[in-house]
PDB file of N, CA and C in Angstrom:
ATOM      1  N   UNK A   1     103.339 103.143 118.712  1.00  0.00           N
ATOM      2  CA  UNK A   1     103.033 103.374 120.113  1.00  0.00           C
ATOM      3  C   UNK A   1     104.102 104.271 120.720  1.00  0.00           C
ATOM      4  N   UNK A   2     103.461 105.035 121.670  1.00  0.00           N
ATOM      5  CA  UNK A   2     104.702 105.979 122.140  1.00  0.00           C
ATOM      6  C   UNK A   2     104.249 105.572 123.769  1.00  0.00           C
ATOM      7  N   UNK A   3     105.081 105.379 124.485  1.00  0.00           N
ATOM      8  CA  UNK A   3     105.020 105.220 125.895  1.00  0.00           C
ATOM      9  C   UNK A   3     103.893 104.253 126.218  1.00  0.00           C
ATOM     10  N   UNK A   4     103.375 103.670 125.478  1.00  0.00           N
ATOM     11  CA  UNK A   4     102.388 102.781 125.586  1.00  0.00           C
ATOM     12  C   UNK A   4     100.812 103.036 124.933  1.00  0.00           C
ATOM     13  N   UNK A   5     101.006 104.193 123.781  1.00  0.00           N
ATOM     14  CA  UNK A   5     100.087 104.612 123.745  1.00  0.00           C
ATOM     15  C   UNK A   5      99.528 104.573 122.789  1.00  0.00           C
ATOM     16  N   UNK A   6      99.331 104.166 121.916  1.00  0.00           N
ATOM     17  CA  UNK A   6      98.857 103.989 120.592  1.00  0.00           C
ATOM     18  C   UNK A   6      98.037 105.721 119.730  1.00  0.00           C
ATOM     19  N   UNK A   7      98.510 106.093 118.924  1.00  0.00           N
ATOM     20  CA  UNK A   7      98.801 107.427 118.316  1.00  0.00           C
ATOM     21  C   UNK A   7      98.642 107.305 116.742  1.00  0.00           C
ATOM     22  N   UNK A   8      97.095 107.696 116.150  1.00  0.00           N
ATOM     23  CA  UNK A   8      96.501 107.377 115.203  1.00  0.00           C
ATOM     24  C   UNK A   8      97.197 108.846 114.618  1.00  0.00           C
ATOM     25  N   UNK A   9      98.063 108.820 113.560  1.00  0.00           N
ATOM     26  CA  UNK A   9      98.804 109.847 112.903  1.00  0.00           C
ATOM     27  C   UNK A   9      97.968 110.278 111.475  1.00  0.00           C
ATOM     28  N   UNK A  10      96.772 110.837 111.500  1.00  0.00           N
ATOM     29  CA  UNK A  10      96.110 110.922 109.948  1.00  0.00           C
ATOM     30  C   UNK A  10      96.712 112.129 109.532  1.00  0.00           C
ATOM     31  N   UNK A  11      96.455 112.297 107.964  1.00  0.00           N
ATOM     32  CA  UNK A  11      97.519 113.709 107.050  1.00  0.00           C
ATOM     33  C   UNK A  11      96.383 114.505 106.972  1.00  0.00           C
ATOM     34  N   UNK A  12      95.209 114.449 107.558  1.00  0.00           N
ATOM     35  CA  UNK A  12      94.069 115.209 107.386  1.00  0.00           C
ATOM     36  C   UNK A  12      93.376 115.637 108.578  1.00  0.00           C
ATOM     37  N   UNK A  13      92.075 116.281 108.978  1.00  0.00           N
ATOM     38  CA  UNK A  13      91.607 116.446 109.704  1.00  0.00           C
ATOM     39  C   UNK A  13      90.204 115.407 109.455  1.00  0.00           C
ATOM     40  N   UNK A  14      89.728 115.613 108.108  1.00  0.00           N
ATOM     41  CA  UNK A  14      88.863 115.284 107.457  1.00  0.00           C
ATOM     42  C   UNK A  14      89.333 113.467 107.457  1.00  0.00           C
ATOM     43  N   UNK A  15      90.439 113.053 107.182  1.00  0.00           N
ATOM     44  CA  UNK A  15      90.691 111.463 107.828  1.00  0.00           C
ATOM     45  C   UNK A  15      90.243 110.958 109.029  1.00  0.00           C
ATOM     46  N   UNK A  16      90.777 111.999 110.123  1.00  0.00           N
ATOM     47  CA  UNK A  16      90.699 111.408 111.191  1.00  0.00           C
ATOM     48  C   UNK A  16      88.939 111.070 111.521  1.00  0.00           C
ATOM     49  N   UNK A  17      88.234 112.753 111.011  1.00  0.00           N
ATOM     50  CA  UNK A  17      87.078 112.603 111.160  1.00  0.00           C
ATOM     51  C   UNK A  17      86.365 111.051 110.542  1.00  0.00           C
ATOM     52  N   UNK A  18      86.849 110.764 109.522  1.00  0.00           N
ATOM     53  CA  UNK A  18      86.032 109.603 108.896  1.00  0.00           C
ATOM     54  C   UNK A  18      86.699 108.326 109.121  1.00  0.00           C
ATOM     55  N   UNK A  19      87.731 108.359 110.027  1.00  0.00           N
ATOM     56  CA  UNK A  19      88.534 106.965 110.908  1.00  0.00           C
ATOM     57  C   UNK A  19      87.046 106.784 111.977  1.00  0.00           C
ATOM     58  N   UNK A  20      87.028 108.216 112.594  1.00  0.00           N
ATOM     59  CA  UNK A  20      86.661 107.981 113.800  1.00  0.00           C
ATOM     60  C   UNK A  20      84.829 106.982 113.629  1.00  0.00           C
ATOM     61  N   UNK A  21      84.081 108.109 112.462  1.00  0.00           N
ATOM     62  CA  UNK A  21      82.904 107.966 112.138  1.00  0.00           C
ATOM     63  C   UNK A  21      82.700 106.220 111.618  1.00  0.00           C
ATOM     64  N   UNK A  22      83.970 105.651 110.867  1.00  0.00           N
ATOM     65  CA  UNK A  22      83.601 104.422 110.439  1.00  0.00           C
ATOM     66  C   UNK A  22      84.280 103.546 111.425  1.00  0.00           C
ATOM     67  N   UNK A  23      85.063 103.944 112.411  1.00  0.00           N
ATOM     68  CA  UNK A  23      84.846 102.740 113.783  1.00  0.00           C
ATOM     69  C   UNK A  23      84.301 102.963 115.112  1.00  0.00           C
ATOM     70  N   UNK A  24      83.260 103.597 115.238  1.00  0.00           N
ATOM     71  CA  UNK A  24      82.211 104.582 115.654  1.00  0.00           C
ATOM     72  C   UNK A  24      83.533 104.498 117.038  1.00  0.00           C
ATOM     73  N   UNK A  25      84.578 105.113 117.462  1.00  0.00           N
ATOM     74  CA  UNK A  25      85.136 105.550 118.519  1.00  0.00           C
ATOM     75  C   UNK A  25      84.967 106.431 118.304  1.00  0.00           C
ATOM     76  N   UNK A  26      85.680 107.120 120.194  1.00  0.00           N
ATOM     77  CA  UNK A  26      85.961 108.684 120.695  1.00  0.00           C
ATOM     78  C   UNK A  26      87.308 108.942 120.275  1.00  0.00           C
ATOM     79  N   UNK A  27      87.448 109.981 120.122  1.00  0.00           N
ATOM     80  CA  UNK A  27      88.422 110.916 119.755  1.00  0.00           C
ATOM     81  C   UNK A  27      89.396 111.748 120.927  1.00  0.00           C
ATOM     82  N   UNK A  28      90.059 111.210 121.612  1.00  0.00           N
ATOM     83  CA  UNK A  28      90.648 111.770 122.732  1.00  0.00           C
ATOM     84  C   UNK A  28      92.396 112.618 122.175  1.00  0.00           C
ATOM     85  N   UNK A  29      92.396 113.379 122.325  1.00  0.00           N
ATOM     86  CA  UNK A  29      93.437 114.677 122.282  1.00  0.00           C
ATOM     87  C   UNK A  29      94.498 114.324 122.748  1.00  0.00           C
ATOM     88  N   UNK A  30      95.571 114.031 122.390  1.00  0.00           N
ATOM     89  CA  UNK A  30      97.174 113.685 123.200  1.00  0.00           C
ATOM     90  C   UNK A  30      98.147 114.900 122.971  1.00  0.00           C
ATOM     91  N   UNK A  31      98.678 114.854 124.030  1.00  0.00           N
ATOM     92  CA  UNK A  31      99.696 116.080 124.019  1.00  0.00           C
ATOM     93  C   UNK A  31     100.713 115.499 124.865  1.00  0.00           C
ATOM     94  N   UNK A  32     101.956 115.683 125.429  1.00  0.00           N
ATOM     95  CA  UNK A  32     102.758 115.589 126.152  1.00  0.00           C
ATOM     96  C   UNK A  32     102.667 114.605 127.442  1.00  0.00           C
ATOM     97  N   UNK A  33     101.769 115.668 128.252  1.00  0.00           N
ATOM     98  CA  UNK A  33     101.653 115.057 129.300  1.00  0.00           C
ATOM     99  C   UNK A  33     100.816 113.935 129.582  1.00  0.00           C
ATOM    100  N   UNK A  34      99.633 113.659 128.714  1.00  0.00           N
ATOM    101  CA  UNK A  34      98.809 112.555 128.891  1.00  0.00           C
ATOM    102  C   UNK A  34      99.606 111.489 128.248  1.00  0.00           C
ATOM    103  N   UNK A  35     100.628 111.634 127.306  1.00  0.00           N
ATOM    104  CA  UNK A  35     101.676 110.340 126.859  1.00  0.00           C
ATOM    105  C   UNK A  35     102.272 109.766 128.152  1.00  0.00           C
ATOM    106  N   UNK A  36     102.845 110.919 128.218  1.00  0.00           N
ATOM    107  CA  UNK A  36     104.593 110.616 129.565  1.00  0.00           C
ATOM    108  C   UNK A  36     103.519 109.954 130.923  1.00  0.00           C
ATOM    109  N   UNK A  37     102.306 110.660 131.680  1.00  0.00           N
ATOM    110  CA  UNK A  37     101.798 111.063 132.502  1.00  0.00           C
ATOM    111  C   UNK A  37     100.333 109.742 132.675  1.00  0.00           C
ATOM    112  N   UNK A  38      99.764 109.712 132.087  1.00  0.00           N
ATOM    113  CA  UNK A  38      98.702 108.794 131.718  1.00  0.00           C
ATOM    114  C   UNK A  38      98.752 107.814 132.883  1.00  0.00           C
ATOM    115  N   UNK A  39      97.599 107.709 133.796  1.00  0.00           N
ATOM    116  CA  UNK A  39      97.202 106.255 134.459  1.00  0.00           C
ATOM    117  C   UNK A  39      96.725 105.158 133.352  1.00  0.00           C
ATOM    118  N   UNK A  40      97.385 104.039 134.458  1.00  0.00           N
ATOM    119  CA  UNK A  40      96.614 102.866 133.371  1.00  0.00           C
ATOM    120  C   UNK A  40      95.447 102.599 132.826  1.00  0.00           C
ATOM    121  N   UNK A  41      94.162 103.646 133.298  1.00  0.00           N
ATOM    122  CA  UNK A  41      92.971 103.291 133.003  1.00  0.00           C
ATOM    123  C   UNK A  41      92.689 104.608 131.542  1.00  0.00           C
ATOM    124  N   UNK A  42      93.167 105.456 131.300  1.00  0.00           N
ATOM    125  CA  UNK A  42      93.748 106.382 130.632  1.00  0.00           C
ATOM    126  C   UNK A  42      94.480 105.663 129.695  1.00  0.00           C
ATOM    127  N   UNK A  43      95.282 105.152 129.402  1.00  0.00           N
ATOM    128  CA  UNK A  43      95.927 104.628 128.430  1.00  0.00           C
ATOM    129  C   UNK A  43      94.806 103.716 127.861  1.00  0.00           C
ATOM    130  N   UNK A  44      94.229 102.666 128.827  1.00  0.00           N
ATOM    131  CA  UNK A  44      93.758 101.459 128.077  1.00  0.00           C
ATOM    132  C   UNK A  44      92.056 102.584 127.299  1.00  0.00           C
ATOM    133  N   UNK A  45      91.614 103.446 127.698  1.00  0.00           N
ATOM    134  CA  UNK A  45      90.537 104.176 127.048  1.00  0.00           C
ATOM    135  C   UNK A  45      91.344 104.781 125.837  1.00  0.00           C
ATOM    136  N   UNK A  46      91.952 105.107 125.838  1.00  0.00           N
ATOM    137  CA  UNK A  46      92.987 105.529 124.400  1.00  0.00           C
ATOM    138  C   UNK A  46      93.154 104.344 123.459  1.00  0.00           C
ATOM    139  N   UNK A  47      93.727 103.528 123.536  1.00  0.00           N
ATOM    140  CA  UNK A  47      94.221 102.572 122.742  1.00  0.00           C
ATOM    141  C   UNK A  47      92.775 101.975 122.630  1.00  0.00           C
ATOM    142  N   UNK A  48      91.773 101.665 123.216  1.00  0.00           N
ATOM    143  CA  UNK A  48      90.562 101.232 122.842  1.00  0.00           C
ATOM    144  C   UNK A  48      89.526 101.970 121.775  1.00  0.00           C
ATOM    145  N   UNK A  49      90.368 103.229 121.966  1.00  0.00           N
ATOM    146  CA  UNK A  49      89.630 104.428 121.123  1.00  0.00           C
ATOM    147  C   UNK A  49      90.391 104.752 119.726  1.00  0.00           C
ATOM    148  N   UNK A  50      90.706 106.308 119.610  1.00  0.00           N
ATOM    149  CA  UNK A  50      91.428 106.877 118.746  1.00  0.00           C
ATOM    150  C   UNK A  50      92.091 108.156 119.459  1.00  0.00           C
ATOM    151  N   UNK A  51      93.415 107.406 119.990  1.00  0.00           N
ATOM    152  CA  UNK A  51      94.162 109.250 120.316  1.00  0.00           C
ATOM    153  C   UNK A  51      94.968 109.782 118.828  1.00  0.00           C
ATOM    154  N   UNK A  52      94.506 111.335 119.045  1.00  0.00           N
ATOM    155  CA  UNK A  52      95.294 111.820 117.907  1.00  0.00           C
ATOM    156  C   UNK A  52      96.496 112.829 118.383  1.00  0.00           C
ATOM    157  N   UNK A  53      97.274 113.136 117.775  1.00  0.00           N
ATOM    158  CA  UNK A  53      97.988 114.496 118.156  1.00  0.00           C
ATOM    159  C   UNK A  53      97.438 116.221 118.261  1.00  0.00           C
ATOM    160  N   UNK A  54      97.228 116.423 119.493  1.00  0.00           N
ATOM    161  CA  UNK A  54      96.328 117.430 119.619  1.00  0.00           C
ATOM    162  C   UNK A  54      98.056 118.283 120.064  1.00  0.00           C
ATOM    163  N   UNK A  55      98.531 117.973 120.966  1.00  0.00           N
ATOM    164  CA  UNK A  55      99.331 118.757 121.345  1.00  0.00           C
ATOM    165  C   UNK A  55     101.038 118.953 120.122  1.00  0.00           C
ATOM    166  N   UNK A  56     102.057 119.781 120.416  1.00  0.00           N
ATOM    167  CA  UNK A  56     102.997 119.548 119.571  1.00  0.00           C
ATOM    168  C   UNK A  56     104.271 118.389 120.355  1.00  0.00           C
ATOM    169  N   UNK A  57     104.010 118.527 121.420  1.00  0.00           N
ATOM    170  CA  UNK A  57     105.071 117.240 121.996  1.00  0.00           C
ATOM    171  C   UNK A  57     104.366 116.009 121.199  1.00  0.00           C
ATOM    172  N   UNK A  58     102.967 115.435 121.163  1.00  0.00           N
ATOM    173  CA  UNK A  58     102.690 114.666 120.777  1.00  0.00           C
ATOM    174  C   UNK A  58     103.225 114.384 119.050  1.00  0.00           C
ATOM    175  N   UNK A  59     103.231 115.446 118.319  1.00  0.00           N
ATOM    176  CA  UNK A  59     103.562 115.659 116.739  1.00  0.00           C
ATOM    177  C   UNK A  59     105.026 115.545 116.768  1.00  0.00           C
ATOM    178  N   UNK A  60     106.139 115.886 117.929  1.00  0.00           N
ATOM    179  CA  UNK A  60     107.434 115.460 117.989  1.00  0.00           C
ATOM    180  C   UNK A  60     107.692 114.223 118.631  1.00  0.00           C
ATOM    181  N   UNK A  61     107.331 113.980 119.014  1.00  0.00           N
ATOM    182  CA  UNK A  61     107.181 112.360 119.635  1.00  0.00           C
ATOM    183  C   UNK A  61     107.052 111.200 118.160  1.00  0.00           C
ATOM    184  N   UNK A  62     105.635 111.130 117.313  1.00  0.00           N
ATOM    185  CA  UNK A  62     105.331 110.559 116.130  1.00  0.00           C
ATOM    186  C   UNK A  62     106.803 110.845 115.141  1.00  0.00           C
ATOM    187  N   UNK A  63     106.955 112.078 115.033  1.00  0.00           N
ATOM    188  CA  UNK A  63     107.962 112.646 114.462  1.00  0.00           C
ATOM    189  C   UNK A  63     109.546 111.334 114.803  1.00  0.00           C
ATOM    190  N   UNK A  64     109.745 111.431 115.902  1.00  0.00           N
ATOM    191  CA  UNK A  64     110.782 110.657 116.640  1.00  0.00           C
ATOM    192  C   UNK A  64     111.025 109.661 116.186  1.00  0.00           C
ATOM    193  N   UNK A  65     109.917 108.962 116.268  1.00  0.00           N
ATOM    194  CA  UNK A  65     109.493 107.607 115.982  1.00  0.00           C
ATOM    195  C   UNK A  65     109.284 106.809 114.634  1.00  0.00           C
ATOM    196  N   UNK A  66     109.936 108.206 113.596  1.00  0.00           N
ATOM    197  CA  UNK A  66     109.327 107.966 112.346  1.00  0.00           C
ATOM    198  C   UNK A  66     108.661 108.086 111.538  1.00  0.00           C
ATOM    199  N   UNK A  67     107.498 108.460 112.290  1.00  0.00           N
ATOM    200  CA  UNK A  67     106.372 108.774 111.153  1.00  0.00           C
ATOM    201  C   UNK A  67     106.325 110.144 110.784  1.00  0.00           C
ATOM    202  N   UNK A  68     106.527 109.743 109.069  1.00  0.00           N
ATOM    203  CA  UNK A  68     106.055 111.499 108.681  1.00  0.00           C
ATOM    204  C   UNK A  68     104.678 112.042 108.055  1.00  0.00           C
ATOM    205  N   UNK A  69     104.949 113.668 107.586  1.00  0.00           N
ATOM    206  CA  UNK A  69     104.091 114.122 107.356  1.00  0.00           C
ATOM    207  C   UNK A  69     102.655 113.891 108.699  1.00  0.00           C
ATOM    208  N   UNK A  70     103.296 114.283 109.814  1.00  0.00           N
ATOM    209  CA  UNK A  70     102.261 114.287 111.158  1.00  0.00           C
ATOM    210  C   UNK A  70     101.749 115.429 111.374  1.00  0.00           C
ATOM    211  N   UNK A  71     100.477 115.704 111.671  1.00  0.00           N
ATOM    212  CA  UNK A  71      99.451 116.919 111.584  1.00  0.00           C
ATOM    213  C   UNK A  71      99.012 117.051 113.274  1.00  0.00           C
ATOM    214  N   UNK A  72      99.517 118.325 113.750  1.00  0.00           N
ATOM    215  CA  UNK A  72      98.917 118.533 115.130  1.00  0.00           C
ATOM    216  C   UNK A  72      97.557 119.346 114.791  1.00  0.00           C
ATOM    217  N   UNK A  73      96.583 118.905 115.669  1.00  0.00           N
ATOM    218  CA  UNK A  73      95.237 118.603 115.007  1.00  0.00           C
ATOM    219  C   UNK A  73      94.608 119.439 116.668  1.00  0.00           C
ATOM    220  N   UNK A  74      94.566 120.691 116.948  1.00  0.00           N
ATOM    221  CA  UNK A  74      93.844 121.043 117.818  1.00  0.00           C
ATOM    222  C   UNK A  74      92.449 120.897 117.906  1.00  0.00           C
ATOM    223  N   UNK A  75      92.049 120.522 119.334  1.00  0.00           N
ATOM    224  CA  UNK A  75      90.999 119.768 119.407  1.00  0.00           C
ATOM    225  C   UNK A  75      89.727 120.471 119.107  1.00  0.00           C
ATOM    226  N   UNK A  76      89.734 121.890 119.756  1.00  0.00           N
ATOM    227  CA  UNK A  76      88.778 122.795 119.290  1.00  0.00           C
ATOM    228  C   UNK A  76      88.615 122.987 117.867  1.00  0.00           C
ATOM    229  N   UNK A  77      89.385 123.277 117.219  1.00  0.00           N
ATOM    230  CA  UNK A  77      89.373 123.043 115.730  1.00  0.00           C
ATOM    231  C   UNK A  77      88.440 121.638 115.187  1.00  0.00           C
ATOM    232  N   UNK A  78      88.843 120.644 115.478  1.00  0.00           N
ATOM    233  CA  UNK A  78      88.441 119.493 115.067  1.00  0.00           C
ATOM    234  C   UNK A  78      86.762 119.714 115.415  1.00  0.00           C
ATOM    235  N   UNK A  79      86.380 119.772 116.819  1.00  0.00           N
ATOM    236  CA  UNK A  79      84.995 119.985 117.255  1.00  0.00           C
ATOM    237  C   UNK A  79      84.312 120.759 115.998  1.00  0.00           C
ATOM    238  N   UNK A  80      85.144 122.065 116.383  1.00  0.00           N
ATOM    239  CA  UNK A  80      83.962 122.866 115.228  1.00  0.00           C
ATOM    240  C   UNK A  80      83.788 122.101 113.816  1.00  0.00           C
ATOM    241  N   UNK A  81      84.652 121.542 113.363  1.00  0.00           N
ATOM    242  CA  UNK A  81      84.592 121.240 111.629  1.00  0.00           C
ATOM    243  C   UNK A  81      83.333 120.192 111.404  1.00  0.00           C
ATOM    244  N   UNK A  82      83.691 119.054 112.567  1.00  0.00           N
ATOM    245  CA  UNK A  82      82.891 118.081 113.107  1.00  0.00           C
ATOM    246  C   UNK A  82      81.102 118.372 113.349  1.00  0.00           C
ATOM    247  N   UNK A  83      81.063 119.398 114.341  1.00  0.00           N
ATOM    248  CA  UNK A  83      79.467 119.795 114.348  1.00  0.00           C
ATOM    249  C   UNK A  83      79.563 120.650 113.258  1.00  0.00           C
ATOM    250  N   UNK A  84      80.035 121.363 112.366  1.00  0.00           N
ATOM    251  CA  UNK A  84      79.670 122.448 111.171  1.00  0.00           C
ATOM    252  C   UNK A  84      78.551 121.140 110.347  1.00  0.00           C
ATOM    253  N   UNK A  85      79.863 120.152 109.833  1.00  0.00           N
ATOM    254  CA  UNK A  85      79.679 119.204 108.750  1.00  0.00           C
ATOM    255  C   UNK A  85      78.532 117.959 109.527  1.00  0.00           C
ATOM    256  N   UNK A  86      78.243 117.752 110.260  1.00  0.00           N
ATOM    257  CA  UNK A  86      77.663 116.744 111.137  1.00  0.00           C
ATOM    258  C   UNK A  86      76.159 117.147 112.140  1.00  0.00           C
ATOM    259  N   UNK A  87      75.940 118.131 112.399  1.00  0.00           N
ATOM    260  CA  UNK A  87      75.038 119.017 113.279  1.00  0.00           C
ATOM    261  C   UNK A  87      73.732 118.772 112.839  1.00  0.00           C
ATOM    262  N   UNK A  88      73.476 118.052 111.529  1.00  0.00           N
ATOM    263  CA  UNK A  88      72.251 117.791 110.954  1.00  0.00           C
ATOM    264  C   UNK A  88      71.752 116.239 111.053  1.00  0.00           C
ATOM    265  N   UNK A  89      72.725 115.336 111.358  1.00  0.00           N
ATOM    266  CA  UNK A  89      72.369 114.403 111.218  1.00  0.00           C
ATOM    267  C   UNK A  89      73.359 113.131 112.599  1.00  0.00           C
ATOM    268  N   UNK A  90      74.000 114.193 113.468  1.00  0.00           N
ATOM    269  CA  UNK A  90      74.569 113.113 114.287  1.00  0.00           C
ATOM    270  C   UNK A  90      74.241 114.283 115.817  1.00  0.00           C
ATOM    271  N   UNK A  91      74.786 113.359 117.294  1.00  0.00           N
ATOM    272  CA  UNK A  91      74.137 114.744 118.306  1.00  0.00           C
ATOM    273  C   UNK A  91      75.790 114.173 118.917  1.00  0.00           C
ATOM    274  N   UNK A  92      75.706 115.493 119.836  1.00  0.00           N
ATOM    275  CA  UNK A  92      77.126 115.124 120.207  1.00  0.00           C
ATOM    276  C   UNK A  92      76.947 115.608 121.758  1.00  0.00           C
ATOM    277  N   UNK A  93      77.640 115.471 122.976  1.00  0.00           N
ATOM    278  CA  UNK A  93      78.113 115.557 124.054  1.00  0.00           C
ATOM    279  C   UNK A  93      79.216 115.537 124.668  1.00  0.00           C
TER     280      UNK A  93
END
């Protein structure tokens, strides 16, 4: 947890994708300011979900804290790989 936030650190993109798919959560993007910055109703939708490291404060933060081999995982990136591999058989919004 970093500032209260719980920070799902996968070595893949393709992990996170199949964290997310087999505990059917959302995927919300952390960077800096939504760590430090975050209302309480914001945090508790995170930790109920899956935040990943989208931003690089977020990847130095994990870093800080210990955990290695941490992957900053931009979110647009992730989208596209997600509907490429998925667009046939899941709908998204």
């Amino acid at each position: 947890m970093i500032y209260g936030i719980r920070c799902y650190a996968p070595i893949s993109h393709q992990e996170l994708v199949d964290y997310a798919f087999a505990n059917k959560s959302i995927l919300i993007a952390l960077n800096a300011e939504k760590i430090l910055k975050a209302p309480s109703e914001l945090r508790n939708l995170i930790n109920k979900n899956i935040g990943y490291s989208d931003g690089i404060g977020a990847v130095w933060a994990l870093k800080k804290k210990g955990v290695d081999n941490v992957l900053r995982i931009p979110g647009v990136e992730l989208w596209l790989e997600i509907i490429k591999e998925h667009h046939k058989d899941k709908t998204f919004y």
